[in-house]
Structures are given as C-alpha cells and as structure tokens.
N, C-alpha and C. Protein backbone atom coordinates (compact mmCIF):
# COMPACT_ATOMS: atom_id res chain seq x y z
N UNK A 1 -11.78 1.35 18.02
CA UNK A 1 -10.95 1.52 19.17
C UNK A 1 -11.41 2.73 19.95
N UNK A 2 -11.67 2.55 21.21
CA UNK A 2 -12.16 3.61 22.09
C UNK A 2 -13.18 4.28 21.30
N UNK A 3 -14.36 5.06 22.61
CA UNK A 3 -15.27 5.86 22.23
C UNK A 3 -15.16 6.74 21.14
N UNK A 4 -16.36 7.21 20.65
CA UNK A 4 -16.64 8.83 19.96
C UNK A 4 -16.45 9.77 21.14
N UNK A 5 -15.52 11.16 20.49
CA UNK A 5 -15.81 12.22 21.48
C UNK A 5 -16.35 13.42 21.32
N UNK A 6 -16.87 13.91 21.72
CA UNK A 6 -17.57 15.14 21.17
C UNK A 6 -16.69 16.28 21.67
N UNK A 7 -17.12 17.23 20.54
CA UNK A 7 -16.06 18.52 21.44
C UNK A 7 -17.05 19.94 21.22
N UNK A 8 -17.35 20.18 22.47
CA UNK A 8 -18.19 20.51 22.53
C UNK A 8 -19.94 20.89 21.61
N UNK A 9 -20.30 21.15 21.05
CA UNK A 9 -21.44 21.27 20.28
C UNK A 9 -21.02 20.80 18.96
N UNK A 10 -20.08 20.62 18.71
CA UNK A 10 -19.50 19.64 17.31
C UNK A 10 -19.88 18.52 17.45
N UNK A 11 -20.33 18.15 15.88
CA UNK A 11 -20.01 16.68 15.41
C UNK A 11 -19.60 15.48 16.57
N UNK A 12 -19.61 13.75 16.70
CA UNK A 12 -19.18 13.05 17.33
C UNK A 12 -18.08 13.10 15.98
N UNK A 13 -17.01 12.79 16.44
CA UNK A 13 -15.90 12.17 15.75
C UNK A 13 -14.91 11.15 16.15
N UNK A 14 -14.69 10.22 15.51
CA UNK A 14 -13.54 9.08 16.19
C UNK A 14 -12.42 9.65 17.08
N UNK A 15 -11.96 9.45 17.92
CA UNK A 15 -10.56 9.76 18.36
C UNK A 15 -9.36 9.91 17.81
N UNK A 16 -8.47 10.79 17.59
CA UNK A 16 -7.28 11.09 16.89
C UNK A 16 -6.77 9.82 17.65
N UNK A 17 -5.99 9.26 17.16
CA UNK A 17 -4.99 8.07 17.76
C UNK A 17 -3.41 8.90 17.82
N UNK A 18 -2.81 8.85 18.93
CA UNK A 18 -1.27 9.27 19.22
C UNK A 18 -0.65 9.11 18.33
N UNK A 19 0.33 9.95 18.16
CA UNK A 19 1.74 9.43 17.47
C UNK A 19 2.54 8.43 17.28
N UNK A 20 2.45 7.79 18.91
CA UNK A 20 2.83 6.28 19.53
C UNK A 20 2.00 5.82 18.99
N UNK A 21 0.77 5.84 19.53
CA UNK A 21 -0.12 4.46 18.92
C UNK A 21 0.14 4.28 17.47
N UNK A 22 0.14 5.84 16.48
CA UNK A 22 0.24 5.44 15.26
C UNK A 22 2.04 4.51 14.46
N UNK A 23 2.60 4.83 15.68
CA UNK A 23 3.95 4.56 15.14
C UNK A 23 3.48 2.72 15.48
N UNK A 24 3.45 2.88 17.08
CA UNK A 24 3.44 1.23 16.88
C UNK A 24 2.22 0.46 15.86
N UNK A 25 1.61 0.69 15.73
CA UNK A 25 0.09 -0.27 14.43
C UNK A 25 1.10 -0.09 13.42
N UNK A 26 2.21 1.04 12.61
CA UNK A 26 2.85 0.65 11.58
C UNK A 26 4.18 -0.56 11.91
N UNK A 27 4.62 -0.35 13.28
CA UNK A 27 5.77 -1.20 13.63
C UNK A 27 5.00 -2.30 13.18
N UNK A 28 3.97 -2.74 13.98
CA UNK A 28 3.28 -4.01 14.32
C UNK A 28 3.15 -4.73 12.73
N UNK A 29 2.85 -4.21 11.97
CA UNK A 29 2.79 -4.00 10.36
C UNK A 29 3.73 -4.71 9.98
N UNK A 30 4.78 -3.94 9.76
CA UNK A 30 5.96 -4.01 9.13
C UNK A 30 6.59 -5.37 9.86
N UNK A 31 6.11 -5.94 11.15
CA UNK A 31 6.65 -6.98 11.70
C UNK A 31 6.25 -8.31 11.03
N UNK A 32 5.11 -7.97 10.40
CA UNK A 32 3.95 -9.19 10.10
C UNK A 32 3.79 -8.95 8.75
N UNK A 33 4.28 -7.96 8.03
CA UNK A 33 4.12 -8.23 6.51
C UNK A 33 4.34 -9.08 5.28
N UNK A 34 3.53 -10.10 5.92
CA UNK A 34 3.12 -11.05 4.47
C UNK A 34 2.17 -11.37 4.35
N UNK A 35 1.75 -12.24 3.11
CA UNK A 35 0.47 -12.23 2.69
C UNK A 35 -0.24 -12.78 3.90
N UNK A 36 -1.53 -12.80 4.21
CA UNK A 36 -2.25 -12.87 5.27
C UNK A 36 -2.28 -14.26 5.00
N UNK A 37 -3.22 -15.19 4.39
CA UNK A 37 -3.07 -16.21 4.12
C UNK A 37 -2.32 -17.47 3.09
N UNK A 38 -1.22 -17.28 2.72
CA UNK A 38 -0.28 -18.03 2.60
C UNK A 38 -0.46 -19.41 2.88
N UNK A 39 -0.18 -20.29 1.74
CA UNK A 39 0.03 -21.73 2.39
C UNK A 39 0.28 -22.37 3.04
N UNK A 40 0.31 -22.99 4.14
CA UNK A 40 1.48 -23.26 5.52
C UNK A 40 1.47 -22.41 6.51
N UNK A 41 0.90 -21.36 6.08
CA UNK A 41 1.15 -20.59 7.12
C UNK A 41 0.25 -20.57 8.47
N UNK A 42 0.61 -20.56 9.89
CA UNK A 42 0.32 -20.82 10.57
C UNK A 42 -1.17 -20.01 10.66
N UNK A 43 -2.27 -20.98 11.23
CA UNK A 43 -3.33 -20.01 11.05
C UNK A 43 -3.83 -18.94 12.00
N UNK A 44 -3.14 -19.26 12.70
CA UNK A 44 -2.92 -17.70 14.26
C UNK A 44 -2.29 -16.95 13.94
N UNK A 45 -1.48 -16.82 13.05
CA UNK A 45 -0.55 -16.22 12.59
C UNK A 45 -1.09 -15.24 11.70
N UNK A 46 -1.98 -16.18 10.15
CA UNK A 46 -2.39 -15.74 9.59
C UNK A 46 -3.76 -14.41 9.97
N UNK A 47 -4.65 -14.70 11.09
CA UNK A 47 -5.83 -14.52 11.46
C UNK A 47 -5.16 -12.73 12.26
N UNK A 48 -4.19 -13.03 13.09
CA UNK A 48 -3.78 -11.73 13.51
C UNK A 48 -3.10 -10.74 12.69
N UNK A 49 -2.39 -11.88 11.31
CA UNK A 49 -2.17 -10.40 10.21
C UNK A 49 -3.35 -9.42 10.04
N UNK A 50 -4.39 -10.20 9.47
CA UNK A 50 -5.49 -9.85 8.97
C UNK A 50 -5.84 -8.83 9.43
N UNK A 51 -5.82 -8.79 11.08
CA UNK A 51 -6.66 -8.15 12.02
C UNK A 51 -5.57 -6.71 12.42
N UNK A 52 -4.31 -6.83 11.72
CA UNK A 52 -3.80 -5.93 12.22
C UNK A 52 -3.46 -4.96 11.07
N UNK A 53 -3.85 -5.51 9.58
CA UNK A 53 -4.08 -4.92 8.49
C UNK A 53 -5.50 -4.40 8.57
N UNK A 54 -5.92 -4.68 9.23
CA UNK A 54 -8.03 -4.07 9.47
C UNK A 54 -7.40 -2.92 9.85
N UNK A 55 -6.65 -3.27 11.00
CA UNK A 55 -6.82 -2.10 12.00
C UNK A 55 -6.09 -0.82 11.19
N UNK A 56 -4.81 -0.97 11.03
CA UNK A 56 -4.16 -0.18 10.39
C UNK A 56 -4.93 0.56 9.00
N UNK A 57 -5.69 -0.07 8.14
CA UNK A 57 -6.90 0.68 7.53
C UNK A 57 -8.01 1.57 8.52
N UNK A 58 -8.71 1.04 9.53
CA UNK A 58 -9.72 1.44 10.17
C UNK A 58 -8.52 3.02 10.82
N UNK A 59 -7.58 2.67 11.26
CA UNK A 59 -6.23 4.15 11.56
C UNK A 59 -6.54 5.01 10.50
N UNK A 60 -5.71 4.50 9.07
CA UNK A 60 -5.55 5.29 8.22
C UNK A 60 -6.79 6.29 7.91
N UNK A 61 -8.13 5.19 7.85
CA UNK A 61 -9.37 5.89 7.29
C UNK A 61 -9.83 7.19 8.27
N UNK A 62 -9.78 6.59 9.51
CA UNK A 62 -10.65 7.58 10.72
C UNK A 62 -9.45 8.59 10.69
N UNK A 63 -8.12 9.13 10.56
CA UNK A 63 -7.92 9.89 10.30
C UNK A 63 -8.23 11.01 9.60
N UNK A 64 -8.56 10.53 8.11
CA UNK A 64 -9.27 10.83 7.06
C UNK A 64 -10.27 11.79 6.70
N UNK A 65 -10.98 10.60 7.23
CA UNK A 65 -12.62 11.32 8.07
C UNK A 65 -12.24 12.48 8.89
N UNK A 66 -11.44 12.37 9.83
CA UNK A 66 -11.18 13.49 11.04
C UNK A 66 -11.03 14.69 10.39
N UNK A 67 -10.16 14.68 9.61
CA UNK A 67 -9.75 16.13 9.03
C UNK A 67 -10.63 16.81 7.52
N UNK A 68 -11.06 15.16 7.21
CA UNK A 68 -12.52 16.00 5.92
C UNK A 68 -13.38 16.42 6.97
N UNK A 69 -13.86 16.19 7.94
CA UNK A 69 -14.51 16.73 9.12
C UNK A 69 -14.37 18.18 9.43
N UNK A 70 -13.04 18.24 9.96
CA UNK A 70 -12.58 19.73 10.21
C UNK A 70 -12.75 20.89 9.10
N UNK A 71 -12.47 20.04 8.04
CA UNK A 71 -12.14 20.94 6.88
C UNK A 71 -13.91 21.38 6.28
N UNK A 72 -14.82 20.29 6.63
CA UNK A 72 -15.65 20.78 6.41
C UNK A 72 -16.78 21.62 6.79
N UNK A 73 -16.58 21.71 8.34
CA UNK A 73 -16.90 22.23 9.33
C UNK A 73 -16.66 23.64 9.42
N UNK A 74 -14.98 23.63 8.64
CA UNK A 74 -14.81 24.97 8.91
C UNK A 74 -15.32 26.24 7.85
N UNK A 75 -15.12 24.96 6.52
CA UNK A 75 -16.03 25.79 5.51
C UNK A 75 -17.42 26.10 5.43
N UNK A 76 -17.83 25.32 5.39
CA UNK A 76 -19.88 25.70 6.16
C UNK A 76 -19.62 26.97 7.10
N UNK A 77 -18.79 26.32 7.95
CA UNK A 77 -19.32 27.54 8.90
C UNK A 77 -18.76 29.29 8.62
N UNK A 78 -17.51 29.75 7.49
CA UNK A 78 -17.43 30.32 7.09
C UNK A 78 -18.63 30.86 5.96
N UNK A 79 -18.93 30.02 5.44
CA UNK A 79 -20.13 30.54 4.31
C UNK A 79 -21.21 30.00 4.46
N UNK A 80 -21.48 30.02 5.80
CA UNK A 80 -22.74 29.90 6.40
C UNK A 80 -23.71 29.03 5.52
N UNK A 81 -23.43 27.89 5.17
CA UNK A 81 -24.14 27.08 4.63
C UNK A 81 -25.16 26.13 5.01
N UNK A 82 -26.67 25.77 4.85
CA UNK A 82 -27.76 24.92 5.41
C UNK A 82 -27.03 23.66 5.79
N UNK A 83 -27.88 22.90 6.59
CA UNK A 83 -27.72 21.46 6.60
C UNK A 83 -27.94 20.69 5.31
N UNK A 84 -28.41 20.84 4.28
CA UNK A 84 -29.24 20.27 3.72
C UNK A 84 -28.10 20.43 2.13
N UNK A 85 -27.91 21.74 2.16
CA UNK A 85 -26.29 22.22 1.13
C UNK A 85 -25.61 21.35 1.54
N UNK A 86 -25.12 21.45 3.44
CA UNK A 86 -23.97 21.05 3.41
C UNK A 86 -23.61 19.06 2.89
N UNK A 87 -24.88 18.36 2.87
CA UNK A 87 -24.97 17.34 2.75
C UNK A 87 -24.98 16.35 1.65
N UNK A 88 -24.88 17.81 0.85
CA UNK A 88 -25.08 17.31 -0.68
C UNK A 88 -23.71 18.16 -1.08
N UNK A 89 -22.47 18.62 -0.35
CA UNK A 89 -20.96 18.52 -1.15
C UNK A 89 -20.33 17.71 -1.42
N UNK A 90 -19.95 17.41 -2.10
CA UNK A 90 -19.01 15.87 -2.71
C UNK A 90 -18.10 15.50 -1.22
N UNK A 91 -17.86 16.59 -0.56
CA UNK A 91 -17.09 16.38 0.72
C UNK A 91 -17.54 15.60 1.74
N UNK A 92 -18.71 15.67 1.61
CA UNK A 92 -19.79 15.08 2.78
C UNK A 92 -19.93 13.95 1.90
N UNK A 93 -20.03 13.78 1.12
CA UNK A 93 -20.48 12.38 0.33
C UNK A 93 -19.43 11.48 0.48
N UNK A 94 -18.54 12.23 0.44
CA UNK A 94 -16.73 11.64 0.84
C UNK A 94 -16.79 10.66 2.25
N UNK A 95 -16.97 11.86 2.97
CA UNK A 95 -17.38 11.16 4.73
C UNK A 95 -18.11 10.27 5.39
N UNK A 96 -19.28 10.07 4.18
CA UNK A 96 -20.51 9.13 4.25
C UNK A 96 -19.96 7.90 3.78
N UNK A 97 -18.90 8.47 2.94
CA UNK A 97 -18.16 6.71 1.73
C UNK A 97 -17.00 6.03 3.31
N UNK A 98 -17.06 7.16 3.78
CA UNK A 98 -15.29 6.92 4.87
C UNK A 98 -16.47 5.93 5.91
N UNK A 99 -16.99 6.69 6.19
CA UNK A 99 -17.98 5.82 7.37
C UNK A 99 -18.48 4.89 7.27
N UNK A 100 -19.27 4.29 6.15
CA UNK A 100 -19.09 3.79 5.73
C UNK A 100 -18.67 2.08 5.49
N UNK A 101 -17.14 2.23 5.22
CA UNK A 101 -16.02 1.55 4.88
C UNK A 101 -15.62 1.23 6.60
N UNK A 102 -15.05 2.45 7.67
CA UNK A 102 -15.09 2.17 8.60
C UNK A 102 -15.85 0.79 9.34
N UNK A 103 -17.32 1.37 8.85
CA UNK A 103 -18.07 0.33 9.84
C UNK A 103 -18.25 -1.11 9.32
N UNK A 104 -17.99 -1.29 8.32
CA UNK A 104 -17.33 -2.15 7.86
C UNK A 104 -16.01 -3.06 8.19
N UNK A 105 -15.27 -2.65 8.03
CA UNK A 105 -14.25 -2.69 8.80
C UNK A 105 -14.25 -3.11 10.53
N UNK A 106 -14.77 -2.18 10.92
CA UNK A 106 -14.98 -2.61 12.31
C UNK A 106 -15.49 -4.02 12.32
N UNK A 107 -16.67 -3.87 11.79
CA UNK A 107 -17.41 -5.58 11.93
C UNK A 107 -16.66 -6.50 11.51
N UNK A 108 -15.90 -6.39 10.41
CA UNK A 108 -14.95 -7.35 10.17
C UNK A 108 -13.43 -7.68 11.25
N UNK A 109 -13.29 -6.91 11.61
CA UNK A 109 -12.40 -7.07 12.76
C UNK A 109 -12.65 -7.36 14.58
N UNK A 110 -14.15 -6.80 14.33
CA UNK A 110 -14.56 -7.33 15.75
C UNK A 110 -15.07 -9.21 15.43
N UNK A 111 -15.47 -9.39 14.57
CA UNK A 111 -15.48 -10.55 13.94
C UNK A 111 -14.34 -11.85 14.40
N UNK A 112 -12.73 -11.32 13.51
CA UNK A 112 -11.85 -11.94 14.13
C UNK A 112 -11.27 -11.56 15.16
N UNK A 113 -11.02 -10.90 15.69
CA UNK A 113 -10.78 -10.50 17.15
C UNK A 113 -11.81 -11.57 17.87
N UNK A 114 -12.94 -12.06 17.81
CA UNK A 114 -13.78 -13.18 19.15
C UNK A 114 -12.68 -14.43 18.43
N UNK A 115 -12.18 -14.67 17.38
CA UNK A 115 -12.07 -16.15 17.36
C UNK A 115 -10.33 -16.36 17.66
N UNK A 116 -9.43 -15.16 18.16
CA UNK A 116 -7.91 -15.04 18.12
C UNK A 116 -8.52 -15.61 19.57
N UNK A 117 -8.91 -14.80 20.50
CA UNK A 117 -8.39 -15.54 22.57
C UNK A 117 -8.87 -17.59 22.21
N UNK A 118 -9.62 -18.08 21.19
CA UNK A 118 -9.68 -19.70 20.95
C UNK A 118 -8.75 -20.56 19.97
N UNK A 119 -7.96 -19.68 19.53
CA UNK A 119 -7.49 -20.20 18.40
C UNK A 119 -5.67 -20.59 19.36
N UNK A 120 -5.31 -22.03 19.18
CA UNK A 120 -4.30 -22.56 20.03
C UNK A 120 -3.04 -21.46 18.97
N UNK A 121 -2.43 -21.24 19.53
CA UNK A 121 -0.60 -20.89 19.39
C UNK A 121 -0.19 -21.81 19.24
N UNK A 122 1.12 -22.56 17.91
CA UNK A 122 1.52 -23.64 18.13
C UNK A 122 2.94 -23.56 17.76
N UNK A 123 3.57 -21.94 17.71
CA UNK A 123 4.80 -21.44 17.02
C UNK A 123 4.84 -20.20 18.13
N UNK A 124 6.47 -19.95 18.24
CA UNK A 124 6.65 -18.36 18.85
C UNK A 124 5.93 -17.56 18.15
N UNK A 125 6.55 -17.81 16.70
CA UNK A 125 5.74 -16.43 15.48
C UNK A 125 4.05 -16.44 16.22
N UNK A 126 3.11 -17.63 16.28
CA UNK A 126 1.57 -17.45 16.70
C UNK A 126 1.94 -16.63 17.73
N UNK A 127 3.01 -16.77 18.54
CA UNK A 127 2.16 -15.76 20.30
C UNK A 127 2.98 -14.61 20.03
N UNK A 128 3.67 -14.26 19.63
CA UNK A 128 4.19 -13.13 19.07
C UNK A 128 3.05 -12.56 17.96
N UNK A 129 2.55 -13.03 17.40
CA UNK A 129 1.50 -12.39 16.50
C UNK A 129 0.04 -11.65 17.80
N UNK A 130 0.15 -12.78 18.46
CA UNK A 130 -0.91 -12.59 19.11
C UNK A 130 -1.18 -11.47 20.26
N UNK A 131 0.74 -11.44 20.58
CA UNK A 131 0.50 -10.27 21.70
C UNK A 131 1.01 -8.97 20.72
N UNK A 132 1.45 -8.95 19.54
CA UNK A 132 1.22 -8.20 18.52
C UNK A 132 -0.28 -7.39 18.54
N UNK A 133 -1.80 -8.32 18.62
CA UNK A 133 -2.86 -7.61 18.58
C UNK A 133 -3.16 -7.60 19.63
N UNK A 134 -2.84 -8.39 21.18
CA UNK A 134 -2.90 -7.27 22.17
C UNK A 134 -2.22 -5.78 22.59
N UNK A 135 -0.70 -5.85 21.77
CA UNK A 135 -0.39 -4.93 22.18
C UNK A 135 -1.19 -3.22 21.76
N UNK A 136 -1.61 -3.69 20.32
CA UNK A 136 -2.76 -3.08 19.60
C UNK A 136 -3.77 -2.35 20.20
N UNK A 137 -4.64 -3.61 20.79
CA UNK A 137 -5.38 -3.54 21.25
C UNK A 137 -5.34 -2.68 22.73
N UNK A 138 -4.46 -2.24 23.50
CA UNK A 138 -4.17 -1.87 25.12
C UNK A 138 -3.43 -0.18 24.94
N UNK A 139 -4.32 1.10 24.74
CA UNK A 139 -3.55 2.26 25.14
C UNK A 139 -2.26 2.62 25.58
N UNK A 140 -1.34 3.12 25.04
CA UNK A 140 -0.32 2.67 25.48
C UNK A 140 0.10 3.96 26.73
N UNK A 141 -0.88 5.08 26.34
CA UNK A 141 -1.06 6.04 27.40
C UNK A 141 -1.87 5.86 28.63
N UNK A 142 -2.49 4.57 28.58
CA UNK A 142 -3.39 4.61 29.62
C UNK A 142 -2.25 3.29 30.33
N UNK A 143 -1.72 2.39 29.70
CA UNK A 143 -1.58 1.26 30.29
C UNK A 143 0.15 1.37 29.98
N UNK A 144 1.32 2.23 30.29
CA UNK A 144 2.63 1.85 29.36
C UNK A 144 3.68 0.68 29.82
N UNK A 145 2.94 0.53 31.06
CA UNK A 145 3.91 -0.58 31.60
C UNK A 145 3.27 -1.94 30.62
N UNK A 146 2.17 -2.52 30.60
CA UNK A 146 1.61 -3.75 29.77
C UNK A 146 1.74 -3.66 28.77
N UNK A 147 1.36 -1.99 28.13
CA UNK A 147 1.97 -2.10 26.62
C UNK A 147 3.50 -1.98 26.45
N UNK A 148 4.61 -1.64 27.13
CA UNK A 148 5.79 -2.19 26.93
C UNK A 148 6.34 -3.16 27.11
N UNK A 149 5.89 -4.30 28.19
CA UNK A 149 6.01 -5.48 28.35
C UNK A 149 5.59 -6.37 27.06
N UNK A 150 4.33 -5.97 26.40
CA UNK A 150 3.73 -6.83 25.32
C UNK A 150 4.98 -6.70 24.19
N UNK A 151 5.24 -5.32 23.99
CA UNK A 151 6.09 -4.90 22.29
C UNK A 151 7.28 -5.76 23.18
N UNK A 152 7.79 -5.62 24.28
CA UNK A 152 9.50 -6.68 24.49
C UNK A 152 9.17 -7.87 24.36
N UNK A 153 7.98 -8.49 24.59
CA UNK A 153 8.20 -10.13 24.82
C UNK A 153 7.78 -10.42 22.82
N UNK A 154 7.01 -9.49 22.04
CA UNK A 154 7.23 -9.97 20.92
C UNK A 154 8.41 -9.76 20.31
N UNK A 155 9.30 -8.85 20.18
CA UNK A 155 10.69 -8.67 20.03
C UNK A 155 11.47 -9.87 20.76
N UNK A 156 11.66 -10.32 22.05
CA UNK A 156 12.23 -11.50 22.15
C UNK A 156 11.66 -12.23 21.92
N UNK A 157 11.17 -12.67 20.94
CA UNK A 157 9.99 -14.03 20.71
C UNK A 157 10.48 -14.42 19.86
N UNK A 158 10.77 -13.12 18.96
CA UNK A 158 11.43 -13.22 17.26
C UNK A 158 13.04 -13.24 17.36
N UNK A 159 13.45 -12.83 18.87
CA UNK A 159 14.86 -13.31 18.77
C UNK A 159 14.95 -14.45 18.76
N UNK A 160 14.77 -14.70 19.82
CA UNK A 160 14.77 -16.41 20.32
C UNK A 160 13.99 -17.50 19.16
N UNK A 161 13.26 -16.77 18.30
CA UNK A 161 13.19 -18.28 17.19
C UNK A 161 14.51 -18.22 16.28
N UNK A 162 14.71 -16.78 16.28
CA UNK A 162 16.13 -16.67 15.21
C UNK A 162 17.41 -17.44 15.70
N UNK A 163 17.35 -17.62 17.07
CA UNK A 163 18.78 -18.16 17.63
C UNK A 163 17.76 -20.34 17.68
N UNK A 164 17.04 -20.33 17.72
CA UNK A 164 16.62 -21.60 17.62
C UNK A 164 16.99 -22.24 16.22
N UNK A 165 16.76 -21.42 15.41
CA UNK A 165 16.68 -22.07 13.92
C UNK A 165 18.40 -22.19 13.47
C-alpha cells in the first residue's frame, strides 16, 4: 500500500499507516471473520477475506519492520557500528526475515486483488465484502468522502440482509 518514503538520508521504509487506517483494516476484520474458505461459502466472499487477512498481516508486519528499523538505526548509530557488523545482528537478520515475508505477502495479495474487479457478486455479504477491500484499498486521508461512503454502504448492506432474512 502506497510508496516507500525516505526521510531524509535514512533507510527507504514502508509508510506508518494512520490510526484510522489501522482501526478500520481491524474493523474490516472483525466484520469478515471466518474461515476464509468454508464450504458454501460464497466465493467473493471467500477471496476478499483472504485478501483482507493478507493485508492486515502485510499492516501488522511493516509496522514491525518500522520500529526494528528505528531501533536499529538508533543503536548503530550510537555505537558507531560498520555496515558490515551492522548486518550480521540478529536484529537485521530479523528485518531481512520481515521483508521478506512482506514481499511475499504482497505478491500474494496483488495476486487476488486482479481476480476480485471479475469475480460476479451474487449475495449482499459478496458486495459488502467487496467494498470492504475497496474501502481498504482508498486512503481515507486522501479520499474521506469515498472512504466513508464505502464503510456506510457495507454497514447497510449487512443491515438490510439482517432485516431480509
């Protein structure tokens, strides 16, 4: 999600993700928590759990990374340590395992992410799942009117099947 940024002569590092963003990827979570693929279960449904359990790992991890980053940055640079030391601390070996896993991750989610905009909706729960990983997917600082429109229409999506059934 979004670029690397550099800050100034430091390291590239992933982007801290907001408070918001981090609150909604756990809402989004907690909306969709069941097993990803389940019997019966709708397969748009299923395909955007998946993708929103990626994501919420690919969150958790690049956090991770961010602050073994800081933390390691700040120690080297206190005890003035080589490149070559610093690359061989279990810390850095840590960051190499995070990155890793990340890019991993990524590929696996940029993966399903091409096949969710082909895959038909054939339940509220599918388009509610689905604008679930757009809402994900859309800054909510850059964009808050689309990303609040997306989180209300999946909230009434899940009303309105509850008053259907």
């Amino acid at each position: 999600m979004g670029s690397r940024q550099k800050t100034g002569g430091a390291v590239a590092r992933p982007p801290e993700p907001s408070k918001h963003t981090t609150a909604i990827s756990a809402s989004a979570m907690q909306n969709f928590r069941t097993k990803a693929f389940d019997a019966g279960k709708d397969s748009t449904v299923a395909a955007c759990e998946k993708w929103l359990a990626l994501q919420a790992e690919r969150t958790r991890l690049s956090l991770a990374w961010s602050r073994g980053d800081e933390w390691l940055l700040a120690k080297c640079g206190k005890l003035d340590i080589s490149a070559d030391r610093q690359s061989n601390l279990p810390e850095a070996r840590k960051l190499r395992e995070i990155a890793a896993r990340l890019k991993s991750l990524h590929s696996a989610s940029d993966l399903l992410l091409e096949s969710l905009p082909t895959a038909r909706a054939t339940t509220a729960e599918a388009v509610a799942a689905n604008l679930s990983v757009a809402a994900a997917l859309i800054y909510s600082d850059d964009h808050p009117e689309a990303h609040g429109l997306m989180v209300r229409a999946v909230r009434d999506l899940k009303m309105l099947g509850r008053n259907i059934c």
